[in-house]
Protein backbone atom coordinates (compact mmCIF):
# COMPACT_ATOMS: atom_id res chain seq x y z
CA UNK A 1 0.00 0.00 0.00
CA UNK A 2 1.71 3.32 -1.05
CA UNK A 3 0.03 6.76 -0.45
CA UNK A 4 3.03 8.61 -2.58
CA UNK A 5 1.49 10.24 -5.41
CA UNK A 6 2.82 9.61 -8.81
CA UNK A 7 4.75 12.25 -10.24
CA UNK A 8 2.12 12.63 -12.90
CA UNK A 9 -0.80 13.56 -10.02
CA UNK A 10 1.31 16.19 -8.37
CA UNK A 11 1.97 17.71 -12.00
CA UNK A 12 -1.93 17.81 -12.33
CA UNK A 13 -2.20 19.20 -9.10
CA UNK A 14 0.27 21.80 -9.62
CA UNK A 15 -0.81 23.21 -12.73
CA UNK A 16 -4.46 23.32 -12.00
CA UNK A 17 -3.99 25.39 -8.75
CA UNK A 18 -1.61 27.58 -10.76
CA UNK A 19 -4.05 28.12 -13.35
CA UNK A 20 -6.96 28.69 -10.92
CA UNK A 21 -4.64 30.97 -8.82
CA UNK A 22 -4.38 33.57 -11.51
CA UNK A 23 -8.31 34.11 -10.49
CA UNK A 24 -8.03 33.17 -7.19
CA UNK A 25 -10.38 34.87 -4.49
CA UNK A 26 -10.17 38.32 -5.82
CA UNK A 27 -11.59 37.01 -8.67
CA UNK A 28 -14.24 34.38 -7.11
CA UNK A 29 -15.74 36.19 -4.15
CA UNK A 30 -17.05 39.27 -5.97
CA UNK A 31 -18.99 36.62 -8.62
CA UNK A 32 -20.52 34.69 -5.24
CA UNK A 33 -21.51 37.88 -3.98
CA UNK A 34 -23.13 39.22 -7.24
CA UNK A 35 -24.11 35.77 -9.11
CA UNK A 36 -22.67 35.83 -11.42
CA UNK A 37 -20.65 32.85 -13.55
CA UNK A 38 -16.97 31.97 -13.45
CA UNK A 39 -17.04 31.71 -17.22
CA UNK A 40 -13.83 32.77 -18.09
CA UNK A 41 -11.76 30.37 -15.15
CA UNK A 42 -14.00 27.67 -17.07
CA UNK A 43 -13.45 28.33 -20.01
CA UNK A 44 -9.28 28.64 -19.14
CA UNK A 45 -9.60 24.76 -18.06
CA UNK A 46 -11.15 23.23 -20.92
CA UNK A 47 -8.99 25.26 -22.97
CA UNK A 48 -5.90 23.07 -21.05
CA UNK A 49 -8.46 19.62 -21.02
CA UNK A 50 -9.03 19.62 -17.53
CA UNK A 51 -13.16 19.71 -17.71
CA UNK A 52 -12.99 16.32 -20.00
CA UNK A 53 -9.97 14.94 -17.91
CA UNK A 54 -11.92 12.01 -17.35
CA UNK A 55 -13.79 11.60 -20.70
CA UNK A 56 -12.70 9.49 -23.46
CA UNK A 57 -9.81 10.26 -25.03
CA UNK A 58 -12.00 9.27 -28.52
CA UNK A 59 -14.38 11.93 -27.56
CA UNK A 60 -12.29 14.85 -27.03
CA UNK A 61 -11.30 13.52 -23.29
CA UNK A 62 -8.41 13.22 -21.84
CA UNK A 63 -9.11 9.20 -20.67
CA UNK A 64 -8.18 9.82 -17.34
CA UNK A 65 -10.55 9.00 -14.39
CA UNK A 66 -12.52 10.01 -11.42
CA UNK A 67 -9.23 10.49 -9.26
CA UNK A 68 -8.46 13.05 -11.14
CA UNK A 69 -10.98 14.78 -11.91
CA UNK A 70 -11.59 14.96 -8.28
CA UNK A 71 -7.89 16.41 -7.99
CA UNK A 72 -9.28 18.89 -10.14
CA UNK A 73 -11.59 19.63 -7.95
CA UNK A 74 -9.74 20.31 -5.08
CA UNK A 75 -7.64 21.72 -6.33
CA UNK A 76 -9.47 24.84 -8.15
CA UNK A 77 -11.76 25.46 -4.48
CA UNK A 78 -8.36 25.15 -2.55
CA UNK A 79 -7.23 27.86 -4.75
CA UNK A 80 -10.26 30.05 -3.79
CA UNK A 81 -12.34 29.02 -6.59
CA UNK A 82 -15.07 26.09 -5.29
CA UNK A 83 -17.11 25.45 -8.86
CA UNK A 84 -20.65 23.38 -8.28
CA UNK A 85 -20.80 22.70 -12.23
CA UNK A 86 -17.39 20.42 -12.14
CA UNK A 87 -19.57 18.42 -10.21
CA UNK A 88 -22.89 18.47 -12.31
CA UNK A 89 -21.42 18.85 -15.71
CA UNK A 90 -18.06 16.81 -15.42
CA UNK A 91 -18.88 14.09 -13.00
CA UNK A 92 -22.51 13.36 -13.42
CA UNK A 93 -23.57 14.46 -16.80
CA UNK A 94 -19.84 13.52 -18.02
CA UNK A 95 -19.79 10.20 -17.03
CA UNK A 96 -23.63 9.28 -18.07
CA UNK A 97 -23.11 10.16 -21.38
CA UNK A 98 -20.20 8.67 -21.58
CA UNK A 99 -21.61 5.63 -20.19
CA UNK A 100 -25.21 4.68 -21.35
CA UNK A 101 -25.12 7.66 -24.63
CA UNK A 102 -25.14 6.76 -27.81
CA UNK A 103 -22.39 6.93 -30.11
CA UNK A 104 -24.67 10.28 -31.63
CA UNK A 105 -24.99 11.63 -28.55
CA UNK A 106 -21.34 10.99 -27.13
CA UNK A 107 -20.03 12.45 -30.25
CA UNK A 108 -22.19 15.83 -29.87
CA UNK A 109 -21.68 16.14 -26.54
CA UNK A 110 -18.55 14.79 -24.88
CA UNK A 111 -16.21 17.02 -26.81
CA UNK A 112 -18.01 19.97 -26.63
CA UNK A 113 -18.12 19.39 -22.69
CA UNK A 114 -14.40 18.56 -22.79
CA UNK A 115 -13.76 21.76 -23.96
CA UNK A 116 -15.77 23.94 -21.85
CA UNK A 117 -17.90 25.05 -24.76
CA UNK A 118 -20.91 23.60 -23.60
CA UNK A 119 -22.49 22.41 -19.91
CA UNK A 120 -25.22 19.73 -19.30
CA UNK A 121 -26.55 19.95 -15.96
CA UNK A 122 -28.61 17.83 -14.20
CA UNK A 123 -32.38 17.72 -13.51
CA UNK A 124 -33.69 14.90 -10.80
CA UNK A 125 -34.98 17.13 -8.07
CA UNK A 126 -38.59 17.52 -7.27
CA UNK A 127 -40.26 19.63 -4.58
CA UNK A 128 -42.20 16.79 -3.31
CA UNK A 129 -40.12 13.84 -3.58
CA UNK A 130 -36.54 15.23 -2.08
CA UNK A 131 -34.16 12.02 -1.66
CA UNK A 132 -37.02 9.75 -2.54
CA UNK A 133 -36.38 8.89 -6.30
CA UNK A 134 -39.37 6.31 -6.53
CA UNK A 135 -41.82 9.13 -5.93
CA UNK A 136 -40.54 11.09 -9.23
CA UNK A 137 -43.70 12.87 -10.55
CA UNK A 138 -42.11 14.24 -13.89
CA UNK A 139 -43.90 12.12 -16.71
CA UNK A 140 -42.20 10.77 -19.92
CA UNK A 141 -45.24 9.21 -22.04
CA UNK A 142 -44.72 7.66 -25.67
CA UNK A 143 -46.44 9.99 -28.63
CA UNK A 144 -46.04 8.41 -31.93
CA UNK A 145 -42.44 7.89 -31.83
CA UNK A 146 -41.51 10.77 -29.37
CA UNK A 147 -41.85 11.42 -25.82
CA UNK A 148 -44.14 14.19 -24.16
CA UNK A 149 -42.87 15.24 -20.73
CA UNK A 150 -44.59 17.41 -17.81
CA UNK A 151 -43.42 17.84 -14.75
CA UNK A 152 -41.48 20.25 -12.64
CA UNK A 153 -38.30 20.17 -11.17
CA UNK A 154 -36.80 22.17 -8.19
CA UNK A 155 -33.11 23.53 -7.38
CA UNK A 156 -31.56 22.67 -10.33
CA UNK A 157 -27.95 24.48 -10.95
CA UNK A 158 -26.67 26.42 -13.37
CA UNK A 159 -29.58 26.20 -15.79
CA UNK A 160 -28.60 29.77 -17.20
CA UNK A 161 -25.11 28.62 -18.19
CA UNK A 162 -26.41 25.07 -19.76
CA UNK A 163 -26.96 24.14 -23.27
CA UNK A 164 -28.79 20.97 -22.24
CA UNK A 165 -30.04 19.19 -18.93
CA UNK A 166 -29.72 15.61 -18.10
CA UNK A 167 -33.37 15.05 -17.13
CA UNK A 168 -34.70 12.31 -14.99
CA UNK A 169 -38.35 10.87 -15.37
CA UNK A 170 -40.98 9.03 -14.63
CA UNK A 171 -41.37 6.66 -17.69
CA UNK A 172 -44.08 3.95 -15.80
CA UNK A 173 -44.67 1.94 -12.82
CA UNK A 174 -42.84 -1.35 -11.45
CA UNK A 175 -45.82 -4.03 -11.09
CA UNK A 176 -44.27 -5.98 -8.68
CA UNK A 177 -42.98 -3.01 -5.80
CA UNK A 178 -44.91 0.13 -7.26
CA UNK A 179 -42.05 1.96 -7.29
CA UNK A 180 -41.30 4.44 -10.68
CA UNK A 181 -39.14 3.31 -13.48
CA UNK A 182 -37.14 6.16 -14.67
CA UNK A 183 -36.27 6.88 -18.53
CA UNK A 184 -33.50 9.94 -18.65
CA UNK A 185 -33.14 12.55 -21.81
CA UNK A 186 -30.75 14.94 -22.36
CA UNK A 187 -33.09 17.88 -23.45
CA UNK A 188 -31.51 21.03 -24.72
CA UNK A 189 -32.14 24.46 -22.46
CA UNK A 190 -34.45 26.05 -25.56
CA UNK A 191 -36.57 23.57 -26.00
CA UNK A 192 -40.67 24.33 -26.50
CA UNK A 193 -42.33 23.40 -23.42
CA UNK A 194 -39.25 24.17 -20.77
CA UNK A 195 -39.98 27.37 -18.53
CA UNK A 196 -36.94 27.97 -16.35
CA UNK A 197 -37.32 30.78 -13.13
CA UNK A 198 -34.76 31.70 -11.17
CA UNK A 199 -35.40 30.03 -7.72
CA UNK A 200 -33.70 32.52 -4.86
CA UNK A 201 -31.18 31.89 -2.24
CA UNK A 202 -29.56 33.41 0.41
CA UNK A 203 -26.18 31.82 0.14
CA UNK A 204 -24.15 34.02 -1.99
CA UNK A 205 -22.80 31.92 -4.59
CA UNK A 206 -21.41 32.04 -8.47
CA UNK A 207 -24.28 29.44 -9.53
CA UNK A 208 -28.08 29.81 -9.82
CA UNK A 209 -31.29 27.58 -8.79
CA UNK A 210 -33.55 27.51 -11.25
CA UNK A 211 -37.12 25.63 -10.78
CA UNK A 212 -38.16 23.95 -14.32
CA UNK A 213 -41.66 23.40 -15.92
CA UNK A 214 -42.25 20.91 -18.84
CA UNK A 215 -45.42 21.32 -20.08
CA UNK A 216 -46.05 18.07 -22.45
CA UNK A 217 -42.70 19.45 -23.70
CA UNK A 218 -41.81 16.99 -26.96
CA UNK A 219 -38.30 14.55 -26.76
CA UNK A 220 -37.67 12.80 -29.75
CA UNK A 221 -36.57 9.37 -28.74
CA UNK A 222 -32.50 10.45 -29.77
CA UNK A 223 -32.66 12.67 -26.71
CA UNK A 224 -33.30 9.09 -24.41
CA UNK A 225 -29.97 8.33 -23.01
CA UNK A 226 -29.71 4.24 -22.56
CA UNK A 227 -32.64 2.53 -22.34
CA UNK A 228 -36.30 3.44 -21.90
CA UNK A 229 -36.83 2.41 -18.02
CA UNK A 230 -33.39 1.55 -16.71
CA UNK A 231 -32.65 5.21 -15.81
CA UNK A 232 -32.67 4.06 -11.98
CA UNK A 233 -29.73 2.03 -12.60
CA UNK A 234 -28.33 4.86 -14.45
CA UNK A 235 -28.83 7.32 -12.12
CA UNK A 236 -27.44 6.03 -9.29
CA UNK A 237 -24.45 5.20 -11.27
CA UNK A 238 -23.63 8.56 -11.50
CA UNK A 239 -24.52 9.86 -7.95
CA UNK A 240 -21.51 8.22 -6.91
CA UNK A 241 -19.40 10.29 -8.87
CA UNK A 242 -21.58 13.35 -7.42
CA UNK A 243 -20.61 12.88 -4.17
CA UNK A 244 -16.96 11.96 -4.51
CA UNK A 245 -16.69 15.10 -6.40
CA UNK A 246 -18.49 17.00 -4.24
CA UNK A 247 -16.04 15.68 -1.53
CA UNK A 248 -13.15 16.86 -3.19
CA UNK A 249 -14.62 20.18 -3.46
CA UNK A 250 -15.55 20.39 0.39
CA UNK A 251 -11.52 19.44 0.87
CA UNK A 252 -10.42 22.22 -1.28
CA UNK A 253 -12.62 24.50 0.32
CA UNK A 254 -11.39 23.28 3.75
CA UNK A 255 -7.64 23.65 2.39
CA UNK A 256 -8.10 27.12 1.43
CA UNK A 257 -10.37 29.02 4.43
CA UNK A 258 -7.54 27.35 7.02
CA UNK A 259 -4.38 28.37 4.69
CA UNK A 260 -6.40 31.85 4.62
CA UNK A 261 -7.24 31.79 8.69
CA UNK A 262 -2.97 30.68 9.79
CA UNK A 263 -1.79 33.42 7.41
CA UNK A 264 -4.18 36.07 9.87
CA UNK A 265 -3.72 34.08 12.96
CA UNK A 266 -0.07 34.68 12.47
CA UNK A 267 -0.26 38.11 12.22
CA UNK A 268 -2.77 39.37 13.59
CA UNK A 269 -1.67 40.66 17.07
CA UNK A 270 -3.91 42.54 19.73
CA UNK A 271 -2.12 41.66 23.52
CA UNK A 272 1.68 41.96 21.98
CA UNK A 273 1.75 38.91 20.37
CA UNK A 274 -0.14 36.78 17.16
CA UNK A 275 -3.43 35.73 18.28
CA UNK A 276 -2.35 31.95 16.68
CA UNK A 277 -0.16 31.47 20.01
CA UNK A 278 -3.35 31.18 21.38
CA UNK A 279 -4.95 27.85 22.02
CA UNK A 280 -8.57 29.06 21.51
CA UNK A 281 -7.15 29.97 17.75
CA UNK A 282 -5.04 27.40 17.03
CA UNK A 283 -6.66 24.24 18.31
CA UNK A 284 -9.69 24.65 16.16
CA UNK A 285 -7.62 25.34 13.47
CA UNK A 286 -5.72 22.56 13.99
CA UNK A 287 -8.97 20.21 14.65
CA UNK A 288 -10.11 21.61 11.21
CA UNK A 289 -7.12 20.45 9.15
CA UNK A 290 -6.79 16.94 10.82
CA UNK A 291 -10.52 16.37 9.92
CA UNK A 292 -9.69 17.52 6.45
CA UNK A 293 -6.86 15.24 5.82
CA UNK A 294 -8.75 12.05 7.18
CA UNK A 295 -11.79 13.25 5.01
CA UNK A 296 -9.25 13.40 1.85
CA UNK A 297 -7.81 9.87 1.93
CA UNK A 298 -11.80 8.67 1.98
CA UNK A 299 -12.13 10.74 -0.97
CA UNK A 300 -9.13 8.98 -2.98
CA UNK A 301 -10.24 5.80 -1.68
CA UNK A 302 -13.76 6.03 -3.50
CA UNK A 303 -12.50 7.76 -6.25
CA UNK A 304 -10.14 4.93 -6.94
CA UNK A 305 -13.23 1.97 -6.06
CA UNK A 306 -15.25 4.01 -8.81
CA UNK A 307 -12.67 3.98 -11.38
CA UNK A 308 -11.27 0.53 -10.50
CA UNK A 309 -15.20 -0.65 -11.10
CA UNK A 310 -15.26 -1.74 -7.63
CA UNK A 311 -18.28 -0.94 -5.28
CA UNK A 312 -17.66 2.44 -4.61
CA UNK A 313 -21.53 3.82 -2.39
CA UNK A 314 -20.15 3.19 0.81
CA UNK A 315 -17.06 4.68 0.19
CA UNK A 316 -18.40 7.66 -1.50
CA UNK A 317 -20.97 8.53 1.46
CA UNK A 318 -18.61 8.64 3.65
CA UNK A 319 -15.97 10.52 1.99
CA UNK A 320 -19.07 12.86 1.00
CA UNK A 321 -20.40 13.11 4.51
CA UNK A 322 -16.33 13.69 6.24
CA UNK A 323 -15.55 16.32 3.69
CA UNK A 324 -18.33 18.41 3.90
CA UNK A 325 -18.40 17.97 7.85
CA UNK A 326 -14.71 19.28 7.96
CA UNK A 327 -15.23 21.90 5.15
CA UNK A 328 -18.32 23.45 7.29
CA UNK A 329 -16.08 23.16 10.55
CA UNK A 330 -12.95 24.72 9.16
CA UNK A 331 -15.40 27.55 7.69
CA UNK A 332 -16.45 28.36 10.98
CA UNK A 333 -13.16 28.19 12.44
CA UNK A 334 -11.39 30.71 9.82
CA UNK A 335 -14.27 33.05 10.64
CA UNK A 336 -13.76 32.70 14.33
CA UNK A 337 -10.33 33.06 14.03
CA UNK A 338 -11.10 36.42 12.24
CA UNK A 339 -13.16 37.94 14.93
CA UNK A 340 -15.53 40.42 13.42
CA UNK A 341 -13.37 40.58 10.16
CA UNK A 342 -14.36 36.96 9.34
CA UNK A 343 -18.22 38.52 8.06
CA UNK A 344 -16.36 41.47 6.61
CA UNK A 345 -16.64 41.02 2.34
CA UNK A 346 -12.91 42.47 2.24
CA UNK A 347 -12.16 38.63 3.44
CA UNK A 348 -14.29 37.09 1.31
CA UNK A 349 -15.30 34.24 3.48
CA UNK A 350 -18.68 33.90 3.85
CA UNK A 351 -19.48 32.52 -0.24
CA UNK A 352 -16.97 29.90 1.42
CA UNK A 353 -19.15 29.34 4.58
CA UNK A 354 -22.37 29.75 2.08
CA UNK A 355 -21.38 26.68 0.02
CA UNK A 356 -19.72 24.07 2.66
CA UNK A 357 -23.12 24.40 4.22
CA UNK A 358 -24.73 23.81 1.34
CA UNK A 359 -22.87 21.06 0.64
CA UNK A 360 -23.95 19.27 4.08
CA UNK A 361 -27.37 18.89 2.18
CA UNK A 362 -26.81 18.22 -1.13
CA UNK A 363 -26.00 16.54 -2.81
CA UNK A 364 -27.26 13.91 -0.42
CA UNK A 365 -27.56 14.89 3.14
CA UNK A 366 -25.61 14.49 6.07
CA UNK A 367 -29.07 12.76 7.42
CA UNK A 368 -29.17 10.40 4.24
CA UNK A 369 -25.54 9.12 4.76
CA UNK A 370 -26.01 8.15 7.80
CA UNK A 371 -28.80 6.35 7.27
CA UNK A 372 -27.46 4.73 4.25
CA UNK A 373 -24.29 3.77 6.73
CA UNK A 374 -26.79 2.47 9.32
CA UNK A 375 -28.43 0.39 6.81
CA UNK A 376 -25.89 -1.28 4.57
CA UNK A 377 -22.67 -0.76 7.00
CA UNK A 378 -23.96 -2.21 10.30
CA UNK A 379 -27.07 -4.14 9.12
CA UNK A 380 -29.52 -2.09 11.10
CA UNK A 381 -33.08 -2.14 10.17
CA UNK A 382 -34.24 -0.01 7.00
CA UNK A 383 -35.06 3.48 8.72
CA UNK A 384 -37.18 5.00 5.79
C-alpha cells in the first residue's frame, strides 16, 4: 500500500492550482456575492483539457478517471475558486453520457463538454419527492415515436449557463414493488415546453437555482440516453461520482479558508503577540485540518473503487459526509479566528461558509448518509 502520489498527479495538481490561482479569491468572491458565472476560469480549463480529464480520449477527453478529476476539484476550491458545475457537468452528466449515450450523442456532446464550450446539468430534483427517487412525478409518455414530458423540477444548478439538462423521469410503474421506473433525456435548455425561473437563495454563490416546468414538452426518442426504463440504474451510477466530487470540493474549500485563517492568525496581534499562540485559535484550526486530511484519503479511496469498477456507495458517502463535515467546521473556524473581520466582504469568506453548508445537504444529506451507513454498513433495520 503506497500513499506517494505519482509524479504525474502532483503535475496535475500543480498546474491546475496555478491556473486557478491567476483568479483566485479576488476574482471568485465578488462573482458569489453578485451571481454571477466563473465563465472565463472555465473556459481557461477546458482550454488546457481539464473539464474532460476524465472523458474518453476518442471523444475529445483526456481518458483519465474520477481520481483526477476529483484532484481537479480540489484543487481549483483550494485555490479560492469552489465550482458546483465540475460536479454536475463533469462528474454526473460527463460520465452518463459517456456511459449509457449513444455513439450520436457521445459524439455531440462529450467534446463539446471537454472543452468547456458547452455544460449539461442535471435535472432529478422535485419539490415533493426530495431524496425519494421512486416518488418522481415528472412524466415521460410515448407519442407516436416521441416522448411528451410534464413535470417540474426544483433547485436545479446552473440552468442559465447550460446548453442541455440531463433530465430524470418518470417513464411507468414497477408491477411488482410500485415503485417508478425512470427513462433519462438529455433535453436542450431552448426547447418548446421548458420554462426555467430563477429560484432565490440566500447563500451568496457564483451558480443559480432555477425551478423547471415541462409542459407536455416533446423529446424525440435520440434525446433518451440508454434505455427506456433503466434510468434508476443509471442514475445512481452517476450519484456516486456526485458525491466523490463533491467531496473533493468540500476538501479544497477546507484547504483554502484554514491556509487563509494561519496566514491572519499569524499576524494578527492585539495583547503583543499573534493571536495563533493562542490555544482558543489554534486548536480549532488545527482540529479543522486533521478532519480535512482524514476526510481526503476517503475521498481517494472512493475515487479509486469508482474507477477501479469496484463498489464504490459506501465509500463515496462517507468521503461525501467527512468532507463536507470538515469543510463546514474549518469555515467556521477561519471566521472565528477572524473575529468580526471573518463577516467582513474584504475577506471574502462567507461565499466559502455559504457553500460548505450547502454542501452538508446536497448533494445527499448528512441525514441520508447516515442512514445509508446504518443500513448497509452495520445491518440495522431499513429506517425509511
Amino acid at each position: 500500500m503506497d500513499f506517494r502520489e505519482t509524479s504525474e498527479h502532483r503535475d496535475l495538481r500543480d498546474t491546475v492550482r496555478a491556473i486557478t490561482a491567476k483568479f483566485g479569491p479576488e476574482y471568485y468572491v465578488p462573482r458569489a456575492e453578485a451571481g454571477e458565472p466563473t465563465a472565463e476560469l472555465w473556459a481557461e480549463l477546458g482550454h488546457h483539457g481539464f473539464l474532460g480529464i476524465n472523458l474518453p480520449e476518442e471523444y475529445g477527453g483526456g481518458g483519465a478517471g474520477l481520481v483526477e478529476l476529483a484532484m481537479v476539484c480540489e484543487e481549483t476550491a483550494a485555490a479560492g475558486c469552489p465550482m458546483l458545475l465540475l460536479l454536475v457537468s463533469a462528474a454526473i452528466s460527463g460520465e452518463m453520457i459517456s456511459d449509457f449515450g449513444t455513439d450520436e450523442q457521445r459524439r455531440h456532446w462529450l467534446p463539446r463538454m471537454a472543452s468547456g464550450e458547452a455544460k449539461v446539468v442535471f435535472g432529478i430534483t422535485e419539490p415533493d419527492a426530495g431524496s425519494n427517487t421512486h416518488r418522481l412525478s415528472t412524466v415521460a409518455r410515448r407519442d407516436g415515436g416521441d416522448f411528451l414530458i410534464s413535470g417540474t423540477k426544483h433547485y436545479i444548478s446552473g440552468v442559465d449557463e447550460a446548453e442541455a439538462i440531463l433530465l430524470v423521469t418518470r417513464s411507468g410503474v414497477d408491477e411488482t414493488t410500485g415503485h417508478a421506473v425512470l427513462s433519462l433525456f438529455i433535453v436542450p435548455t431552448d426547447t418548446p415546453g421548458l420554462v426555467a425561473t430563477p429560484l432565490p437563495v440566500s447563500a451568496k454563490l457564483p451558480e443559480k437555482q432555477f425551478v423547471l416546468h415541462f409542459d407536455d414538452l416533446r423529446a424525440p426518442a435520440e434525446w433518451l440516453v440508454g434505455e427506456e426504463g433503466n434510468g434508476f440504474r443509471q442514475v445512481f451510477h452517476g450519484l456516486n461520482p456526485e458525491r466523490i466530487t463533491g467531496a473533493a470540493l468540500c476538501v479544497g474549500i477546507a484547504r483554502h479558508v484554514l491556509h487563509q485563517a494561519a496566514e491572519y492568525a499569524s499576524t494578527r496581534s492585539v495583547w503583543g503577540k499573534p493571536i495563533g499562540t493562542h490555544q482558543g485559535v489554534s486548536h480549532p484550526l488545527a482540529k479543522a485540518r486533521i478532519e480535512t486530511d482524514l476526510a481526503a484519503l476517503m475521498t481517494t479511496k472512493a475515487a479509486w473503487l469508482h474507477d477501479n469498477e469496484l463498489p464504490a456507495g459506501e465509500a463515496a458517502n462517507m468521503a461525501k459526509y467527512a468532507a463536507a463535515e470538515a469543510a463546514g467546521a474549518a469555515a467556521e473556524a477561519a471566521i472565528q479566528a477572524h473575529g468580526g473581520n471573518g463577516l467582513a466582504t474584504e475577506y471574502g469568506l462567507m461565499p466559502y461558509w455559504a457553500i460548505s453548508r450547502l454542501l452538508r445537504i446536497a448533494p445527499v444529506s448528512r441525514e441520508m448518509v447516515l442512514n445509508f451507513v446504518a443500513q448497509h454498513t452495520l445491518g440495522l433495520p431499513r429506517s425509511y
